[in-house]
Protein backbone atom coordinates (compact mmCIF):
# COMPACT_ATOMS: atom_id res chain seq x y z
CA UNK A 1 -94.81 -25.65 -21.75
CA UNK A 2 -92.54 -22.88 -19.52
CA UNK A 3 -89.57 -21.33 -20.81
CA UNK A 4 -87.58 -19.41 -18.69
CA UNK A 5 -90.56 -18.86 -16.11
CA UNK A 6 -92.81 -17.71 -19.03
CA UNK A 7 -95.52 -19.77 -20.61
CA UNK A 8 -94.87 -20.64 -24.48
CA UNK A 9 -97.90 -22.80 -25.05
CA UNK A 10 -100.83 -22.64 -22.57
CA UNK A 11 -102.80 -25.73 -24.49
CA UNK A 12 -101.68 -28.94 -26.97
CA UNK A 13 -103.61 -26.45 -30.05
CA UNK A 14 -101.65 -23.56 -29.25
CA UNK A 15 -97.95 -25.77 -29.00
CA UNK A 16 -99.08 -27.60 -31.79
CA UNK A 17 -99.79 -24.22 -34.40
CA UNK A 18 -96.73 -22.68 -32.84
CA UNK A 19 -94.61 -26.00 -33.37
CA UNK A 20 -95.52 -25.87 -37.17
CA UNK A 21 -95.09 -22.30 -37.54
CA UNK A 22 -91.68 -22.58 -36.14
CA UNK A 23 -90.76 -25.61 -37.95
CA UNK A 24 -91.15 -23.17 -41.34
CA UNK A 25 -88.36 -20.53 -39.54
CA UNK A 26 -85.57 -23.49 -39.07
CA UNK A 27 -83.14 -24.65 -41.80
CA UNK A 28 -81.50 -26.95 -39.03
CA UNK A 29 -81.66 -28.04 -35.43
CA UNK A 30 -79.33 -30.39 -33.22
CA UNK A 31 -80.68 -30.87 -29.32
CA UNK A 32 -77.88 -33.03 -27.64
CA UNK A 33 -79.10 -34.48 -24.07
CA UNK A 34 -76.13 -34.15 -21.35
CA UNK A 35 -74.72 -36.64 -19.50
CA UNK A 36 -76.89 -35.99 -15.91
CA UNK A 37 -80.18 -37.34 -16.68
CA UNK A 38 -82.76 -38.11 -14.06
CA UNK A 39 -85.76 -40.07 -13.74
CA UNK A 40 -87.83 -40.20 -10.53
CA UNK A 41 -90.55 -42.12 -10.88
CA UNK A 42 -93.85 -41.27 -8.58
CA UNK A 43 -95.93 -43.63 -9.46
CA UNK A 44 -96.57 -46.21 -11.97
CA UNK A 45 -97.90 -43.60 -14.82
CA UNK A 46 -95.78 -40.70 -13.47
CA UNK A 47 -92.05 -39.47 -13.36
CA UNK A 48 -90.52 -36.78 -13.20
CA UNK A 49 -87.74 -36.07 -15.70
CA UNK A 50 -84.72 -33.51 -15.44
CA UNK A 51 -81.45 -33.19 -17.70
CA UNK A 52 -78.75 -30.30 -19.30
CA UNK A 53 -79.13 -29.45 -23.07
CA UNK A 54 -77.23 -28.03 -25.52
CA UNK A 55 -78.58 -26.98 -28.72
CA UNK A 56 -77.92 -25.22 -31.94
CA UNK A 57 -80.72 -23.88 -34.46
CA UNK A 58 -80.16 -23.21 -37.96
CA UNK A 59 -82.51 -20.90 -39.37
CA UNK A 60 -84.05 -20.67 -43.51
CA UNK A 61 -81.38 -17.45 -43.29
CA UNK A 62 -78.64 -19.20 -41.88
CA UNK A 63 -78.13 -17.58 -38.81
CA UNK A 64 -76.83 -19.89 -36.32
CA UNK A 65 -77.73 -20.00 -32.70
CA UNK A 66 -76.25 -21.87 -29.83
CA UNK A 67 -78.06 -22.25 -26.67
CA UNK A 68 -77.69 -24.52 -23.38
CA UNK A 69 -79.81 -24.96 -19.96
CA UNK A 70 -81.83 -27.84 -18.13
CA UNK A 71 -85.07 -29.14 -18.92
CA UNK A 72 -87.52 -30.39 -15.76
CA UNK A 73 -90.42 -32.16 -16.70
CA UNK A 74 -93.32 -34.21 -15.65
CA UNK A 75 -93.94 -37.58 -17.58
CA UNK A 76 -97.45 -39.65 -17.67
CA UNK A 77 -97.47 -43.14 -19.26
CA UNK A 78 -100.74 -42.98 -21.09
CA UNK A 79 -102.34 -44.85 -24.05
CA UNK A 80 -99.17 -47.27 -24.00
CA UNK A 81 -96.34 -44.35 -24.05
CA UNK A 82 -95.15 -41.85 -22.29
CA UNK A 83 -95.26 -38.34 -22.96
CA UNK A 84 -94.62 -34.74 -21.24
CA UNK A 85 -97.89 -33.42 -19.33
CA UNK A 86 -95.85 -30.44 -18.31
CA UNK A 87 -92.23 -29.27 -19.63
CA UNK A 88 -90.24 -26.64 -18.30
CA UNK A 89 -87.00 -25.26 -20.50
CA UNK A 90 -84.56 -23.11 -18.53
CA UNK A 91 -81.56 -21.43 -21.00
CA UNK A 92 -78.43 -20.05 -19.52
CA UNK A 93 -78.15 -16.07 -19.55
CA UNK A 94 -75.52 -13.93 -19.25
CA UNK A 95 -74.92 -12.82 -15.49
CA UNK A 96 -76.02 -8.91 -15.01
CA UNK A 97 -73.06 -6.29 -14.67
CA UNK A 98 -73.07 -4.35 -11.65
CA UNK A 99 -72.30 -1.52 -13.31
């Protein structure tokens, strides 16, 4: 899994131990799909998968943070479902000043 051009999780362990650990940080969290989903499927086992997100994270301290991007990923239909071999999550930033 990518974020913002930077690997999070290079392996299912590593996303896995980091999942959990995170999961102990986070009071509450909301991810709301937009509106412009796509799904182009490639084959019969593989599509590729893009949509906007908006999402807000509670944490145990109650700091709240709203965030929103686009998610581009690459599904496989294996062992009767489909899940993400590859996930990319892209978050708006602020534009730079030219100062």
């Amino acid at each position: 899994m990518a974020v913002n051009g930077q690997m999070a999780f290079p392996n299912g362990a590593a996303a896995q131990e980091g999942t959990e650990k995170f999961a102990q940080t986070i009071s509450h969290i909301q991810l709301k799909w937009g509106g412009d989903l796509r799904v182009d499927p490639l084959t019969a086992e593989l599509a590729v998968v893009a949509a906007s997100w908006r999402e807000v994270q509670v944490d145990t301290a109650w700091h709240r943070v709203d965030e929103a991007g686009y998610f581009t990923g690459l599904a496989e239909y294996r062992e009767g479902h489909w899940q993400f071999r590859n996930a990319h999550w892209s978050a708006q930033v602020p534009p730079l000043r030219g100062d």
